[in-house]
Protein backbone atom coordinates (compact mmCIF):
# COMPACT_ATOMS: atom_id res chain seq x y z
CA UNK A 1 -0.39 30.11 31.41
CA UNK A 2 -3.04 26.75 31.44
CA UNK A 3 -3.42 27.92 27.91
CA UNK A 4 -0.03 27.16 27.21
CA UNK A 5 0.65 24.00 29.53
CA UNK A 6 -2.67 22.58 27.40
CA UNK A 7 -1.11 23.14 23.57
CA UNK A 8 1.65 20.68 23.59
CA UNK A 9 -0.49 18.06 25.78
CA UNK A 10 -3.28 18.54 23.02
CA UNK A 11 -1.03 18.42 20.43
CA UNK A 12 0.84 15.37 21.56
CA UNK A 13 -2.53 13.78 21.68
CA UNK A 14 -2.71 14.36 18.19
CA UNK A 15 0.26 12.97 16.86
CA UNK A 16 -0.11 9.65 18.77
CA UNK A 17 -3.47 9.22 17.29
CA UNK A 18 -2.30 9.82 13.45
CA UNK A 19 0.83 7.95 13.86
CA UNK A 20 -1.33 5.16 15.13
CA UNK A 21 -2.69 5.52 11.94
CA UNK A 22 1.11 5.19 10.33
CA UNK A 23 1.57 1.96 11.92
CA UNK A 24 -1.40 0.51 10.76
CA UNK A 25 -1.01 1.77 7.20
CA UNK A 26 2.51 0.44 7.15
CA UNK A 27 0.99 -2.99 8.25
CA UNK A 28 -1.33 -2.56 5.65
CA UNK A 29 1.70 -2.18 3.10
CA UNK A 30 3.54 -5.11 4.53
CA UNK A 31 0.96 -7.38 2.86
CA UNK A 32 0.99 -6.27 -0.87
CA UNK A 33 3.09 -6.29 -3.75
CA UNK A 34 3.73 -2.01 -4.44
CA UNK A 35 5.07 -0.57 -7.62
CA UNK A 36 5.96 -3.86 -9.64
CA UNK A 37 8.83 -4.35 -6.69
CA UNK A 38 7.56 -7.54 -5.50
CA UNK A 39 9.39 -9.38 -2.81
CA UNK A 40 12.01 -6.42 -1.76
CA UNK A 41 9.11 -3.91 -1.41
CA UNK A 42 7.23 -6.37 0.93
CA UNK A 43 10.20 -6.86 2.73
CA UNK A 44 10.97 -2.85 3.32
CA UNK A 45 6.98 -2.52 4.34
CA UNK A 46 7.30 -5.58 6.80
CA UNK A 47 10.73 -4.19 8.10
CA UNK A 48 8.78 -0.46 8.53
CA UNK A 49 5.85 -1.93 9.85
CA UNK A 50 8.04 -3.09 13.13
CA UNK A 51 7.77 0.75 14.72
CA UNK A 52 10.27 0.59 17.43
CA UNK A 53 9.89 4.13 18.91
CA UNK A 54 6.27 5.27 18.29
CA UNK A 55 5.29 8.68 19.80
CA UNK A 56 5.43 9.34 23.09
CA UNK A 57 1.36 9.23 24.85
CA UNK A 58 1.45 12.96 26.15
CA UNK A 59 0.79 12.24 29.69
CA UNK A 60 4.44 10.11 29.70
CA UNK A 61 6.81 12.72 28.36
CA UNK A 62 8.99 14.52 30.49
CA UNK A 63 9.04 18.61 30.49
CA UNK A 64 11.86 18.92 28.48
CA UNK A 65 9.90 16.65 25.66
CA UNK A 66 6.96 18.78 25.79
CA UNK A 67 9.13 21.80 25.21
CA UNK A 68 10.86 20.15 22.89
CA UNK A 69 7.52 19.54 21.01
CA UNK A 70 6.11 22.14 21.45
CA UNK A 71 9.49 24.31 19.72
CA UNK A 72 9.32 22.20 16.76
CA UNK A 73 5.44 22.83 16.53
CA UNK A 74 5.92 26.16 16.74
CA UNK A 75 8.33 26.32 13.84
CA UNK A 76 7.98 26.32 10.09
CA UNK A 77 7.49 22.30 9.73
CA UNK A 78 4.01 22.59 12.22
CA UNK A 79 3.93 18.93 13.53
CA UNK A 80 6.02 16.17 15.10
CA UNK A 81 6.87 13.80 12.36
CA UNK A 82 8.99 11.56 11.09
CA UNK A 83 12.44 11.81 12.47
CA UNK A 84 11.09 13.52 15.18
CA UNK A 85 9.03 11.10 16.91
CA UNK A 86 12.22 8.55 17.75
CA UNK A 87 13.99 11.92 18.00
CA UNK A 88 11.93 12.90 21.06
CA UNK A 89 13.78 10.29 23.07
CA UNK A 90 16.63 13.18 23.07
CA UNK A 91 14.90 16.14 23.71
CA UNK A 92 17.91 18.30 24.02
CA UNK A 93 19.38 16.40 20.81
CA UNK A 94 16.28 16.95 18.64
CA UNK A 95 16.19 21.12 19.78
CA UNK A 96 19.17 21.35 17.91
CA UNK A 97 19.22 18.90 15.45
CA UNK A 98 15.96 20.02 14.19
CA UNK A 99 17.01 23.87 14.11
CA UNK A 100 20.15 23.07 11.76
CA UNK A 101 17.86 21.25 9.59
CA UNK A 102 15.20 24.28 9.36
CA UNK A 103 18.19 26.40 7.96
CA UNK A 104 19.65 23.48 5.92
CA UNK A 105 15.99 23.10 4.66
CA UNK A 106 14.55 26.35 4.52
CA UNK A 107 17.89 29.32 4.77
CA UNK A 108 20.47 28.03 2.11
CA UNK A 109 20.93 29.71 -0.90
CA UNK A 110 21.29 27.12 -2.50
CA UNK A 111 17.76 26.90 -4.14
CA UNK A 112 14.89 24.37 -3.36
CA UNK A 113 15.89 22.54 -7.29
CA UNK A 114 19.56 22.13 -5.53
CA UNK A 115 18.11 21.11 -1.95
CA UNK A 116 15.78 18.40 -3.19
CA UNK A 117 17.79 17.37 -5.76
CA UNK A 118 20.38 16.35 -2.40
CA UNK A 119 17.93 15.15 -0.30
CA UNK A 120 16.71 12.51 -3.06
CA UNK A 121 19.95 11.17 -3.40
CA UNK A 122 20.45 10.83 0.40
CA UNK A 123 17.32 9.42 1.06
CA UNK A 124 18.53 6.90 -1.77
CA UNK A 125 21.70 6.14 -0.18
CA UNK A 126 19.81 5.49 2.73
CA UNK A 127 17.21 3.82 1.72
CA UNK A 128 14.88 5.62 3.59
CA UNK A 129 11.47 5.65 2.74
CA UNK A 130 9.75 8.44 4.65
CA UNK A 131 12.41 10.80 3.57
CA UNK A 132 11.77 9.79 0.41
CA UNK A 133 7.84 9.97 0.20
CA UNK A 134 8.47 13.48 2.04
CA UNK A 135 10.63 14.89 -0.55
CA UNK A 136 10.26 13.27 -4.13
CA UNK A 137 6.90 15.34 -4.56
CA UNK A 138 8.64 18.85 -3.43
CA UNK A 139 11.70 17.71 -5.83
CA UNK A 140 9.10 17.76 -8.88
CA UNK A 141 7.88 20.91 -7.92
CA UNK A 142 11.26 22.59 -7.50
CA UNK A 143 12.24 21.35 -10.85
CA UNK A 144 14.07 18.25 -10.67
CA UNK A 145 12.87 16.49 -13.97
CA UNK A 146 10.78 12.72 -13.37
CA UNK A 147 13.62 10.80 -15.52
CA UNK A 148 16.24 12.54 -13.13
CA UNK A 149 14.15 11.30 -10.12
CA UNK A 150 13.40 7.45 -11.57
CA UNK A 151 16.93 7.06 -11.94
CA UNK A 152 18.00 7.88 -8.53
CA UNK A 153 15.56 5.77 -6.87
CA UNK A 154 16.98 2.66 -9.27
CA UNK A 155 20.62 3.67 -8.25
CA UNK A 156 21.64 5.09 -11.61
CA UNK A 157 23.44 7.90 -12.54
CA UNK A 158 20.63 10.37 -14.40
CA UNK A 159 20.97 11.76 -18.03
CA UNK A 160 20.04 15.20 -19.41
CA UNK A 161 20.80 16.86 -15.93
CA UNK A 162 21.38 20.52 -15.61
CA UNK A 163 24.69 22.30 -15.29
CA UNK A 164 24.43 22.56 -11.50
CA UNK A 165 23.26 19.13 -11.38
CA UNK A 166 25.67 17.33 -12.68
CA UNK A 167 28.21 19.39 -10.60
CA UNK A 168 26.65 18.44 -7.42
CA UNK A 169 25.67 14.93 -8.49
CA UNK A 170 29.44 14.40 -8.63
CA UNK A 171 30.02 16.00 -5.14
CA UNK A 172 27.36 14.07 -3.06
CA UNK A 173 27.92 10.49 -4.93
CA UNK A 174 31.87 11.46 -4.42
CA UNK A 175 31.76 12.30 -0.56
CA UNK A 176 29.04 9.10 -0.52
CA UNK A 177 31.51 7.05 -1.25
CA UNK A 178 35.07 7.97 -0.09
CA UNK A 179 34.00 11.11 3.11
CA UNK A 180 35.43 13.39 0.73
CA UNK A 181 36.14 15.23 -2.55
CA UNK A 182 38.48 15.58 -5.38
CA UNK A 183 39.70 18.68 -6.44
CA UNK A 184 38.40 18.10 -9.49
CA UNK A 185 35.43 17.70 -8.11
CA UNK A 186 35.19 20.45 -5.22
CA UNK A 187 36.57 23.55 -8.06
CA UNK A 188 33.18 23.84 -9.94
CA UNK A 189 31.65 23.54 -6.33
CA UNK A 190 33.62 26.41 -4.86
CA UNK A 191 33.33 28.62 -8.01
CA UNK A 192 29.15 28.42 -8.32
CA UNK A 193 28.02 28.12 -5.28
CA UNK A 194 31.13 29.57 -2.82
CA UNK A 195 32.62 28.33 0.49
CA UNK A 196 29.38 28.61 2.42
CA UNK A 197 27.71 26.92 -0.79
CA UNK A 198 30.09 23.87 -0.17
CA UNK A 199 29.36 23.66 3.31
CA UNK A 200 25.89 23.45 2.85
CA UNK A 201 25.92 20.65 0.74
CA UNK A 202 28.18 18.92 2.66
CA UNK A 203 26.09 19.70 5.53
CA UNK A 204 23.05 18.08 3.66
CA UNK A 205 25.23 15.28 3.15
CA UNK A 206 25.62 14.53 6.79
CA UNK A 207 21.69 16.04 7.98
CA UNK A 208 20.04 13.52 6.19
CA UNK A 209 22.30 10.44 6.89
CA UNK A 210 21.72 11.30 10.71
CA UNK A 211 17.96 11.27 9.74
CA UNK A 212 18.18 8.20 7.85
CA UNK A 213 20.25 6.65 10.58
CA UNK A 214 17.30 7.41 13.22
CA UNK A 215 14.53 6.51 11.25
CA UNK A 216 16.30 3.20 9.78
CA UNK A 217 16.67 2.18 13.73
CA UNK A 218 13.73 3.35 15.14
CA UNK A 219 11.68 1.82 11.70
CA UNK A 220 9.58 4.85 11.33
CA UNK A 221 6.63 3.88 8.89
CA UNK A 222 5.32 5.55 6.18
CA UNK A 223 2.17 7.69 5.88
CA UNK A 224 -1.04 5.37 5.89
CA UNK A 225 -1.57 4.74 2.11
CA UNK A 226 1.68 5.89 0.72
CA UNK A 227 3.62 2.83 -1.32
CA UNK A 228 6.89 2.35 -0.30
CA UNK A 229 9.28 4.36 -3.03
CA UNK A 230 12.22 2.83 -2.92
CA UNK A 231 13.71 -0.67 -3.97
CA UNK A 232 15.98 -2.54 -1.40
CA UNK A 233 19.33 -3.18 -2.93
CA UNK A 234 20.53 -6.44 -2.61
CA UNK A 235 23.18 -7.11 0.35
């Protein structure tokens, strides 16, 4: 049983230390010019630099955070990160948010080239950087092609995209923009992927903007060293 009680506690130590780390990379960022972005990428590094929820010290959470911790630990993601850490605020809230994202993430059948290929475009719509450091690098290696994944981070529409691509392109920039979709748009869905397919992605949809929402509040920084991948647009 001590055992036990000791694993979270040690691994909360842990993640306060490294995302110390976060905070002072992002600080680090705040100051330089990344990617040829100049001005907006400063401003996104300053902005993330702010951390308004860093991790919790392990000797101030609650029971229910240590649980909570300790159930996403024990899971296929292995640490506390990201979303997480402002997440922990809502113990109950992150227990099941995080458990729909492991299937939406890991269960779909979908495929990881469809998953990603989401994901990227959320993280785009929501500007959100550590989503999109987190993902771009699994998107390559599922398949999603470099000119596919330089034109989503600059906002355009990608060329020379696959079949199922440019089916679901249309159905997450569609239900981006007006909650829904077009039969036009939902047939090809429905025939290739089925009912559960369209609920996935519409799921995905709706997973990641809750993430983005968190993290865009809570200004959760980016890994120490990792440039900031997206471009603010103006407002």
């Amino acid at each position: 049983m001590e055992k036990q009680d000791e694993q979270p506690n040690s691994n909360a130590k842990t993640l306060v230390d490294r995302r110390d780390l976060l905070v002072a990379g992002a600080a680090t960022l705040a100051g330089s010019s990344l990617l040829g972005f100049g001005a907006p990428a400063e401003a996104a590094a300053a902005e993330m630099a702010q951390d308004r929820m860093p991790p919790i010290p392990a000797d101030k959470m609650t029971d229910a955070q240590k649980e909570a911790a300790a159930e996403i630990m024990s899971g296929p993601r292995k640490a506390v990160v990201g979303p997480f850490i402002p997440l922990m605020r809502s113990p109950d809230l992150m227990n099941r948010l995080q458990k729909v994202g492991e299937y939406l993430r890991y269960n779909t059948k979908l495929g990881p080239n469809i998953s990603e290929f989401i994901i990227l475009q959320m993280a785009r719509h929501m500007t959100q950087q550590f989503e999109w450091d987190s993902h771009v690098d699994l998107a390559r290696k599922a398949g999603v092609k470099e000119e596919t994944i330089t034109a989503i981070a600059q906002g355009r529409r990608p060329t020379g995209m696959t079949a199922d691509e440019e089916m679901v392109y249309e159905f997450v920039s569609e239900i981006r923009q007006h909650q829904s979709v077009c039969d036009a748009t939902y047939a090809p869905i429905v025939k290739r992927f089925g009912e559960q397919g369209v609920i996935d992605i519409a799921a995905l949809c709706g997973y990641y903007t809750t993430l983005g929402y968190v993290m865009n509040v809570a200004r959760t920084p980016l890994p120490p060293g990792r440039p900031v991948g997206l471009e603010l647009f103006p407002h």
